[in-house]
C-alpha atoms as a PDB file:
ATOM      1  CA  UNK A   1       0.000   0.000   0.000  1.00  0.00           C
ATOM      2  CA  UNK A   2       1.723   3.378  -1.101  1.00  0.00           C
ATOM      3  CA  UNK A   3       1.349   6.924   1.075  1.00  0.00           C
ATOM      4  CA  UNK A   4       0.592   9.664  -0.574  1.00  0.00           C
ATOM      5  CA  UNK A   5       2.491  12.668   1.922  1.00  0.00           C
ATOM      6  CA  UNK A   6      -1.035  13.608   3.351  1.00  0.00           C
ATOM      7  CA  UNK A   7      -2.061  10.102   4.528  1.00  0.00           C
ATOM      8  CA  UNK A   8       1.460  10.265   5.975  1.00  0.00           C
ATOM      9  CA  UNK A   9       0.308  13.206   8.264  1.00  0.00           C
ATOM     10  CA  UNK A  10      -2.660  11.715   9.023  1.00  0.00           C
ATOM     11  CA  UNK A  11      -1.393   8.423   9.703  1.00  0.00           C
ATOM     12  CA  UNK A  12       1.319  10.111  12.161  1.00  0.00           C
ATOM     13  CA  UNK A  13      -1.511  12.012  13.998  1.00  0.00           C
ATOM     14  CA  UNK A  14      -3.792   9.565  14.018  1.00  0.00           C
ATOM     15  CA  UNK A  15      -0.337   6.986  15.231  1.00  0.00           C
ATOM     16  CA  UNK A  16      -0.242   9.522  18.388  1.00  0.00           C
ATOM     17  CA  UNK A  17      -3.516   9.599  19.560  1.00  0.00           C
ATOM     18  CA  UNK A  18      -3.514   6.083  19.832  1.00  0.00           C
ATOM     19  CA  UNK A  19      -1.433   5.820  22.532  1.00  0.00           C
ATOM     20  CA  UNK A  20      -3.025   8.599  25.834  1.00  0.00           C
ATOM     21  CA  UNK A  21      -0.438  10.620  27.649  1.00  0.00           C
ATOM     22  CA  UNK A  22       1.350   9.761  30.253  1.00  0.00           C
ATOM     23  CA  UNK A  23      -0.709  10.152  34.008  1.00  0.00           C
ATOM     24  CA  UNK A  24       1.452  11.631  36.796  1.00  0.00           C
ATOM     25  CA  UNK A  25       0.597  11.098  40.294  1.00  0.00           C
ATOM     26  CA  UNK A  26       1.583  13.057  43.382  1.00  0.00           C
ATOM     27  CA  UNK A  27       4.367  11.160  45.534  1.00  0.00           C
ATOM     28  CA  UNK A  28       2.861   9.330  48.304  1.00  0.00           C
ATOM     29  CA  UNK A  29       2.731  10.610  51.856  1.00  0.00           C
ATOM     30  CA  UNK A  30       4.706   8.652  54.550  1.00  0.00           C
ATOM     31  CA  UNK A  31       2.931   6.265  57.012  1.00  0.00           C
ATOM     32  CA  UNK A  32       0.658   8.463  59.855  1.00  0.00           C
ATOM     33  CA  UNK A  33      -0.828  10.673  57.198  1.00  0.00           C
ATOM     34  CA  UNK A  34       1.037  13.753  57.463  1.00  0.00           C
ATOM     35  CA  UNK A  35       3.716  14.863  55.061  1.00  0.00           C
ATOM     36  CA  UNK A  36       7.273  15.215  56.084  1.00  0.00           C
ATOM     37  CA  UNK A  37       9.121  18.175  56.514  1.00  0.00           C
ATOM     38  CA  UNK A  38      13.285  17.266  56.662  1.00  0.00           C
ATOM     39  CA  UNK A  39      14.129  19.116  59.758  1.00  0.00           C
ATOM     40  CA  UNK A  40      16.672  21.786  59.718  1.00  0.00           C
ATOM     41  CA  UNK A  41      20.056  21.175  61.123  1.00  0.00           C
ATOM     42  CA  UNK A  42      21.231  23.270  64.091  1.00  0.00           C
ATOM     43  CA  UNK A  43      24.843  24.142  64.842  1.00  0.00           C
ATOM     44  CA  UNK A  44      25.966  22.918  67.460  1.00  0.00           C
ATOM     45  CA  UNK A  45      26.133  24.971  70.989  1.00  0.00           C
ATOM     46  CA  UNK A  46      29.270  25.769  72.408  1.00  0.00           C
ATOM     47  CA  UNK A  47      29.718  23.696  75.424  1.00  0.00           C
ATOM     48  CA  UNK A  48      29.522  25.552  79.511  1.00  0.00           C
ATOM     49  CA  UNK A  49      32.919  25.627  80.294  1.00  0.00           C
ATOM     50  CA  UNK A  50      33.961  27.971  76.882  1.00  0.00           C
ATOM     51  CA  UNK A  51      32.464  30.963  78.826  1.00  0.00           C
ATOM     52  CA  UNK A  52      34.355  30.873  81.861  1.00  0.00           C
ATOM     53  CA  UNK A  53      37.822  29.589  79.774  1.00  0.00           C
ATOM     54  CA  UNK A  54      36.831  32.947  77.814  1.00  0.00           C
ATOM     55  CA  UNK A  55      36.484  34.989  80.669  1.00  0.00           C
ATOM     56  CA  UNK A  56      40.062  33.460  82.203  1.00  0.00           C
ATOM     57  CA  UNK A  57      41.786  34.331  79.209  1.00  0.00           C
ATOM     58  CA  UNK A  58      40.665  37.851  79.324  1.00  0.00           C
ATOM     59  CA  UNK A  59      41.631  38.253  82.836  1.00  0.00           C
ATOM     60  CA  UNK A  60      45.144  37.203  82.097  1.00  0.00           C
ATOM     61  CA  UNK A  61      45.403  39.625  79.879  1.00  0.00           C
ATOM     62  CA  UNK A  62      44.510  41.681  81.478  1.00  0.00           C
ATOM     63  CA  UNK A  63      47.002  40.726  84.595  1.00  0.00           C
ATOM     64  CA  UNK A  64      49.965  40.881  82.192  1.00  0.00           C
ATOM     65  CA  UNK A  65      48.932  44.257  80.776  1.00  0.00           C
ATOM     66  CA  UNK A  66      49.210  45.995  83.971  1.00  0.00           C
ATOM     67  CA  UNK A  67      52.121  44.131  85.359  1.00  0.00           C
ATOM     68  CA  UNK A  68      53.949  45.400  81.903  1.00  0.00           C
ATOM     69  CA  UNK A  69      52.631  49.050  81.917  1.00  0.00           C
ATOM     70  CA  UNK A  70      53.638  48.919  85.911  1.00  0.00           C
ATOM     71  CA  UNK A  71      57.140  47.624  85.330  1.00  0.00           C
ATOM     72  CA  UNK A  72      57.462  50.296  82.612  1.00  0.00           C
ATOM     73  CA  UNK A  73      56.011  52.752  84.742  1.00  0.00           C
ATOM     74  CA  UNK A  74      58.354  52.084  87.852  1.00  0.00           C
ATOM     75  CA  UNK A  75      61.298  51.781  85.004  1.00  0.00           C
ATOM     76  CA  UNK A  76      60.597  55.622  83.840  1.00  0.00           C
ATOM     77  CA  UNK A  77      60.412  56.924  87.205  1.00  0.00           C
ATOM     78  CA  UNK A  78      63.873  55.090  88.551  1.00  0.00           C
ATOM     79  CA  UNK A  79      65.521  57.095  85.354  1.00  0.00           C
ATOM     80  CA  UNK A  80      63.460  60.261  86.189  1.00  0.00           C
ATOM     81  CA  UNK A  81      63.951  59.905  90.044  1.00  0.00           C
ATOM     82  CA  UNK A  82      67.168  57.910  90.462  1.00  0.00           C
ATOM     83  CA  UNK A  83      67.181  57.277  94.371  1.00  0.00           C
ATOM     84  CA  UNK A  84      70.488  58.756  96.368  1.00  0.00           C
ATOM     85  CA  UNK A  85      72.738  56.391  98.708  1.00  0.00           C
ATOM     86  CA  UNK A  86      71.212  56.783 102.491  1.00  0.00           C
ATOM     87  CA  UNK A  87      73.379  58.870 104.850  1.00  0.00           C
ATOM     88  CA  UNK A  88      74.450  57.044 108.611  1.00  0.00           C
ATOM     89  CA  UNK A  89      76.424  58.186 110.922  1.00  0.00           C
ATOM     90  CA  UNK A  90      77.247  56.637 114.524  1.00  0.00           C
ATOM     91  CA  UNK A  91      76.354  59.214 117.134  1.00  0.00           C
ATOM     92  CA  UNK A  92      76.980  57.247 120.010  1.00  0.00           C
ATOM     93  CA  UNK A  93      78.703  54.382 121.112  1.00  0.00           C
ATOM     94  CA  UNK A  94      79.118  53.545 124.281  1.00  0.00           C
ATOM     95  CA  UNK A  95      80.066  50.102 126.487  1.00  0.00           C
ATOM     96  CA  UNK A  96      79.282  48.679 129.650  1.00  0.00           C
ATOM     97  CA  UNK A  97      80.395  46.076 132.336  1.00  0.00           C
ATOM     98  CA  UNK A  98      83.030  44.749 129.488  1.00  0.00           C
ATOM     99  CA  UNK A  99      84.956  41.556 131.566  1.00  0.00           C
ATOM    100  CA  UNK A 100      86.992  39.735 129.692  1.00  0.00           C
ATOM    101  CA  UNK A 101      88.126  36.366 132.097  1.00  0.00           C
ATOM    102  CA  UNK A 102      89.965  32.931 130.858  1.00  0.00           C
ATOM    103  CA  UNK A 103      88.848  33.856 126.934  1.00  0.00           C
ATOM    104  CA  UNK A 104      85.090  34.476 128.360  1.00  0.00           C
ATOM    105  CA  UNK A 105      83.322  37.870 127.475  1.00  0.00           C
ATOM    106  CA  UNK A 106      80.354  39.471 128.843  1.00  0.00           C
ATOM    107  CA  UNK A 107      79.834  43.192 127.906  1.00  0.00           C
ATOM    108  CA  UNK A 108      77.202  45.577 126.572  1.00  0.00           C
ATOM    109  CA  UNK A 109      76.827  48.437 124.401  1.00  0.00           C
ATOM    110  CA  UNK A 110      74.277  51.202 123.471  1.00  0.00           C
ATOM    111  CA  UNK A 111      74.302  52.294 120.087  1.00  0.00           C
ATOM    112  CA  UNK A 112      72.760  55.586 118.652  1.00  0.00           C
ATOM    113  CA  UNK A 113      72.672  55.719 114.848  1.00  0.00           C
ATOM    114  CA  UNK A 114      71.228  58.596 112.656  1.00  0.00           C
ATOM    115  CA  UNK A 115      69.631  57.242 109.238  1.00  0.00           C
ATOM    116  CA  UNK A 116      69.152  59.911 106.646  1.00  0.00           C
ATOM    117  CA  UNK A 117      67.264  59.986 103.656  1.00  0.00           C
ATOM    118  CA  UNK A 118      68.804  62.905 100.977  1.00  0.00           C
ATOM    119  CA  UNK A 119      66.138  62.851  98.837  1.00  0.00           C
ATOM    120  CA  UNK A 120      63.826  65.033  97.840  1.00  0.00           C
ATOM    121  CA  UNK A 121      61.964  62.361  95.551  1.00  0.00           C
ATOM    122  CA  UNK A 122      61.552  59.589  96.747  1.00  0.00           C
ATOM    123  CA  UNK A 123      60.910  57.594 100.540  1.00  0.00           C
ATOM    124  CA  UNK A 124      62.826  54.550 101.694  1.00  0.00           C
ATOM    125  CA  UNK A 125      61.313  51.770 103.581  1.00  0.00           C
ATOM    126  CA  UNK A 126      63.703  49.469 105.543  1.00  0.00           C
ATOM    127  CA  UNK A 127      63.101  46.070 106.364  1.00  0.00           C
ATOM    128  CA  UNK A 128      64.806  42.958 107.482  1.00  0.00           C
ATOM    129  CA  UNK A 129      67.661  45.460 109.273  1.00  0.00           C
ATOM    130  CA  UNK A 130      70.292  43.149 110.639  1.00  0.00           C
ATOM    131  CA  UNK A 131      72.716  45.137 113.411  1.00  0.00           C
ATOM    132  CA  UNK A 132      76.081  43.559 114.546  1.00  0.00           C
ATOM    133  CA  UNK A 133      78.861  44.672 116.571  1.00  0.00           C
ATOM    134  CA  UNK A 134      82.318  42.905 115.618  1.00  0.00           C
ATOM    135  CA  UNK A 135      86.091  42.645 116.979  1.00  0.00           C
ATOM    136  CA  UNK A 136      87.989  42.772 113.838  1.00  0.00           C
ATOM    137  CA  UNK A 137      85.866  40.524 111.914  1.00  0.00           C
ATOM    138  CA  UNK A 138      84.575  37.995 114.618  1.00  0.00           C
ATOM    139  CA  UNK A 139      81.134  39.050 115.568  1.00  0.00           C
ATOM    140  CA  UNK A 140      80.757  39.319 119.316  1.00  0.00           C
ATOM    141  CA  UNK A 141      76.580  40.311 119.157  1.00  0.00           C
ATOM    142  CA  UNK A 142      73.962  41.243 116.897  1.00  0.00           C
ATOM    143  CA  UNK A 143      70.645  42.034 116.571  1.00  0.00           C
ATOM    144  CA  UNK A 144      67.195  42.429 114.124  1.00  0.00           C
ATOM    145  CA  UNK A 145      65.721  46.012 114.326  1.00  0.00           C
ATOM    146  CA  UNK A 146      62.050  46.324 113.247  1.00  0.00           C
ATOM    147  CA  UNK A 147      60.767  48.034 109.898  1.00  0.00           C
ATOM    148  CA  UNK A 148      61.103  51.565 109.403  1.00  0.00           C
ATOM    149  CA  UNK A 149      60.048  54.181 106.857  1.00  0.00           C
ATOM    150  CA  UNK A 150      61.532  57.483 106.278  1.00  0.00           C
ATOM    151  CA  UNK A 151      59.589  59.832 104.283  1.00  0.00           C
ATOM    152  CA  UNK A 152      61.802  62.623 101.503  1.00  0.00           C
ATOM    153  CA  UNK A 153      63.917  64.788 103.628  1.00  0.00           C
ATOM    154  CA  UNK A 154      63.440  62.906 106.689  1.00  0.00           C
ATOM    155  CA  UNK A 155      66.050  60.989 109.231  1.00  0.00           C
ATOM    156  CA  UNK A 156      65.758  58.859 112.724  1.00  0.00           C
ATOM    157  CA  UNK A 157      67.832  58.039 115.190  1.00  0.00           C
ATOM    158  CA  UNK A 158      68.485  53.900 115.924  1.00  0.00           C
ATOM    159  CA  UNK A 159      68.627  53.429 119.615  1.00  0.00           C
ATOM    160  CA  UNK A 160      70.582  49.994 120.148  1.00  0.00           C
ATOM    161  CA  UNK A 161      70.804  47.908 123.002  1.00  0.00           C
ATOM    162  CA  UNK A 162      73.215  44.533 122.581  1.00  0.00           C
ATOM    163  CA  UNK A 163      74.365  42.451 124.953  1.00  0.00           C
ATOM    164  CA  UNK A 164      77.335  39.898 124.921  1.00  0.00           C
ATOM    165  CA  UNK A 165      76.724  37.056 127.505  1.00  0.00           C
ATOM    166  CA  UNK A 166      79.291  34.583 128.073  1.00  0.00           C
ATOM    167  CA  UNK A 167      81.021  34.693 124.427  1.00  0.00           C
ATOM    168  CA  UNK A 168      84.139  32.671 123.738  1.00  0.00           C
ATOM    169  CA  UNK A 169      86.889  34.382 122.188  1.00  0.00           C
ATOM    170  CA  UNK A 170      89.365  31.731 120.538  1.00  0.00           C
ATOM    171  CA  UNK A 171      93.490  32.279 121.315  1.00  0.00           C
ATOM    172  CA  UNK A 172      94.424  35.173 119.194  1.00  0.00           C
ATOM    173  CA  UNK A 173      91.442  37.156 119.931  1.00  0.00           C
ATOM    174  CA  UNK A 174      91.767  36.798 123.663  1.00  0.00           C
ATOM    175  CA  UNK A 175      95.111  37.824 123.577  1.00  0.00           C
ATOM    176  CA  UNK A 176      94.535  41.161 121.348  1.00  0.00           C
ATOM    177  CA  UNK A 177      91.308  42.122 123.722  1.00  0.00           C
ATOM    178  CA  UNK A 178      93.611  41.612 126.704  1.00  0.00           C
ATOM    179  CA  UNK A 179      96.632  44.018 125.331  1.00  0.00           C
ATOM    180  CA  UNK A 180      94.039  46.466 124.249  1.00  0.00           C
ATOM    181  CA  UNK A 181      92.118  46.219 127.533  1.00  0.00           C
ATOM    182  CA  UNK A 182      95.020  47.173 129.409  1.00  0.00           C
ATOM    183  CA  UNK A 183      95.579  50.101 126.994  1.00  0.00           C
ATOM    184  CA  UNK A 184      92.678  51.572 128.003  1.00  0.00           C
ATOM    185  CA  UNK A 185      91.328  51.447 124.659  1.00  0.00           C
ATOM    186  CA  UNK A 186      89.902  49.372 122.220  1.00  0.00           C
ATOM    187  CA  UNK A 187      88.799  49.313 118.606  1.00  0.00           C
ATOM    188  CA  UNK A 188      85.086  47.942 117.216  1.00  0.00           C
ATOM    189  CA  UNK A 189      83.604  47.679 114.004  1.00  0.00           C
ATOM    190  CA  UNK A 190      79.942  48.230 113.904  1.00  0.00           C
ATOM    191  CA  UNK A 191      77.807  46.984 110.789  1.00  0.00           C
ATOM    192  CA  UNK A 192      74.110  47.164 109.373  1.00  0.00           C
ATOM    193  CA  UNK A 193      72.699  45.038 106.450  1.00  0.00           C
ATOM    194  CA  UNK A 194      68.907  45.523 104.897  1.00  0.00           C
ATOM    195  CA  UNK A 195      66.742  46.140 102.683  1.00  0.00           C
ATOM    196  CA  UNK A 196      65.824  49.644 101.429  1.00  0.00           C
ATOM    197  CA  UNK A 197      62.588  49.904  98.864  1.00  0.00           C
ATOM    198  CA  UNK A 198      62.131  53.223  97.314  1.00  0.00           C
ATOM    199  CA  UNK A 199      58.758  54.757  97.053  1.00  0.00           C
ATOM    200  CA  UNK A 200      57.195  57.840  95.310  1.00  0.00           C
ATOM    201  CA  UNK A 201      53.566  57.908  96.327  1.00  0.00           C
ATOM    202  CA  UNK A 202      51.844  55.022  95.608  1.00  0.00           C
ATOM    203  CA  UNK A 203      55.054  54.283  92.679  1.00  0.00           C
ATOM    204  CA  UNK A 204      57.717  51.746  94.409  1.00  0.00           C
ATOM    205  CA  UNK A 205      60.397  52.308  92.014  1.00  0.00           C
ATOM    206  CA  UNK A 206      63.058  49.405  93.138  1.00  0.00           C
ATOM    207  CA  UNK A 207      63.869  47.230  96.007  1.00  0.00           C
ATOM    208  CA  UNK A 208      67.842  47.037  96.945  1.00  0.00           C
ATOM    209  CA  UNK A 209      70.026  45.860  99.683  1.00  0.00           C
ATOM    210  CA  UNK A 210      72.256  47.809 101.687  1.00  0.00           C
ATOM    211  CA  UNK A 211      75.351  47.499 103.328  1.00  0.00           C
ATOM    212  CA  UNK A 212      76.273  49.966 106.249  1.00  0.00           C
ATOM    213  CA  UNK A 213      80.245  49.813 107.385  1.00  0.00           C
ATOM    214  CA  UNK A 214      80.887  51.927 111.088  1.00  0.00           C
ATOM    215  CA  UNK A 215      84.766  50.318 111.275  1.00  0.00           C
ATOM    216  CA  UNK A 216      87.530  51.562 113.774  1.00  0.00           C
ATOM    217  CA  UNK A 217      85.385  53.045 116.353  1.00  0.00           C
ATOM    218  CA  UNK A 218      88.000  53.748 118.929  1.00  0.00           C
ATOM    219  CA  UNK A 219      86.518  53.548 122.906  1.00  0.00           C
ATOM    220  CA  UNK A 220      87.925  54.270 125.416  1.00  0.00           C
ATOM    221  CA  UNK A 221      87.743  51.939 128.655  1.00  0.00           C
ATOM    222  CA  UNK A 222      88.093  52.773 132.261  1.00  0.00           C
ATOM    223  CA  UNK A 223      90.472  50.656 133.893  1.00  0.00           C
ATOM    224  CA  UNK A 224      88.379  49.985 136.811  1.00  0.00           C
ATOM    225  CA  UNK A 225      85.914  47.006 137.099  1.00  0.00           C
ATOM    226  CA  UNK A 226      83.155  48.698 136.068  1.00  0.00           C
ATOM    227  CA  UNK A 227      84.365  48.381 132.421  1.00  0.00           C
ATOM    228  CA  UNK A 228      83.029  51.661 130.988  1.00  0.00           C
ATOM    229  CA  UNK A 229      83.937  52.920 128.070  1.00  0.00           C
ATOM    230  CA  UNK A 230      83.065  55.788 125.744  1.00  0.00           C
ATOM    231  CA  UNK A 231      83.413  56.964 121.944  1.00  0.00           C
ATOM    232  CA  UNK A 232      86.347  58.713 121.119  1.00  0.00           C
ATOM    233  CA  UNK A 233      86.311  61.368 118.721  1.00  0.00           C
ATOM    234  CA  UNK A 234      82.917  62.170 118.411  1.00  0.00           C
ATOM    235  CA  UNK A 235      80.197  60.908 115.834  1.00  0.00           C
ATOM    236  CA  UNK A 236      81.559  59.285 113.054  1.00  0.00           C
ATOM    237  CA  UNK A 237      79.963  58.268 109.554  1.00  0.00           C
ATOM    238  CA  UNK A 238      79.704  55.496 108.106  1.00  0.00           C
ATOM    239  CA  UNK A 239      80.212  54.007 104.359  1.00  0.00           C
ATOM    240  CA  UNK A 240      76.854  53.037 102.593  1.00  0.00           C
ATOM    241  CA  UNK A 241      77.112  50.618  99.813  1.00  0.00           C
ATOM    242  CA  UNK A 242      73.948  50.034  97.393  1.00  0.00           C
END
């Protein structure tokens, strides 16, 4: 059987509607009749322990800040205020019922020492002040003075009581004391050690120890029993090392 080109077009159309369209149907719902909804995924919260880790941190920071901007602080002022070397000077020294018997010594001695402070800047706190009277360089008694504070411009006096009670003085030493006993005079060394912290205001600028050298103070003893004896010379200063 031959086409002629319109029975071709009608063939085609009539080929098409043979065969219905397609039928699409809706997706069915899941089981319990309502549709579902996928559910939207939250991040995830930070866990209890971030906020106070976060607040730690910050407070750190803050610590080192001001211990940096302090030290800078108290560097500045030690280069604008440099601190000057405290002024002592012995103003009395004086010793009492000094017996020296088979290399045993029992004496005491008052002490009066002015401390001065120079400057017009800054205050100097003492602390741990450590106060020894010596024979050459063996110590025969010592003592711990309390704390003190001296503001600019300002100075005390150091009224020292120390006692030797039954000391031993070894060979050489015994021998010396007794020469220099019978003399009528005798020479002692008196020392201080501490620690001096400078202060403007509220500012402490440094913290240093001293050293405080009183050598060859030169008494003179009565040769009776009462072993009284007196400084010679007047007051005498002292060398301050920083």
């Amino acid at each position: 059987m031959a086409f002629v080109p319109d029975d071709r077009a009608k063939y085609a159309a009539g080929y098409t509607s043979a065969f219905p369209p397609p039928v699409y149907y809706p997706p069915a719902y899941p089981t319990g009749g309502y549709p579902y909804t996928a559910a939207t995924p939250r991040s995830p919260s930070p866990p209890p322990h971030d906020a106070c880790s976060s607040f730690l941190r910050r407070m750190i920071i803050l610590v080192i800040v001001v211990t940096v901007v302090m030290g800078l602080i108290s560097i500045a002022a030690w280069f604008i205020l440099p601190p000057q070397v405290p002024e002592i000077r012995v103003e009395s020294f004086s010793v009492s019922n000094f017996n020296l018997s088979s290399s045993i010594l029992t004496a005491k001695w008052d002490v009066a020492m002015n401390v001065n402070n120079p400057s017009e800047k800054v205050g100097m706190v003492y602390d741990r002040v450590h106060t020894l009277v010596l024979f050459g360089e063996r110590i025969l008694t010592a003592k711990f003075l309390p704390p003190f504070y001296l503001e600019k411009r300002d100075q005390t006096t150091l009224n020292v009581k120390f006692t030797a009670d039954s000391e031993y003085m070894e060979g050489v030493l015994d021998e010396i004391m007794q020469v220099d006993r019978r003399n009528g005079e005798m020479l002692f060394n008196l020392r201080m050690t501490a620690f001096i912290t400078f202060k403007n205001g509220i500012w402490t600028l440094s913290k240093q120890s001293v050293r405080v050298y009183c050598d060859y103070l030169r008494v003179g003893l009565s040769k009776s029993s009462s072993g009284a004896g007196t400084l010679i010379g007047g007051p005498r200063d002292c060398l301050v090392y920083l």
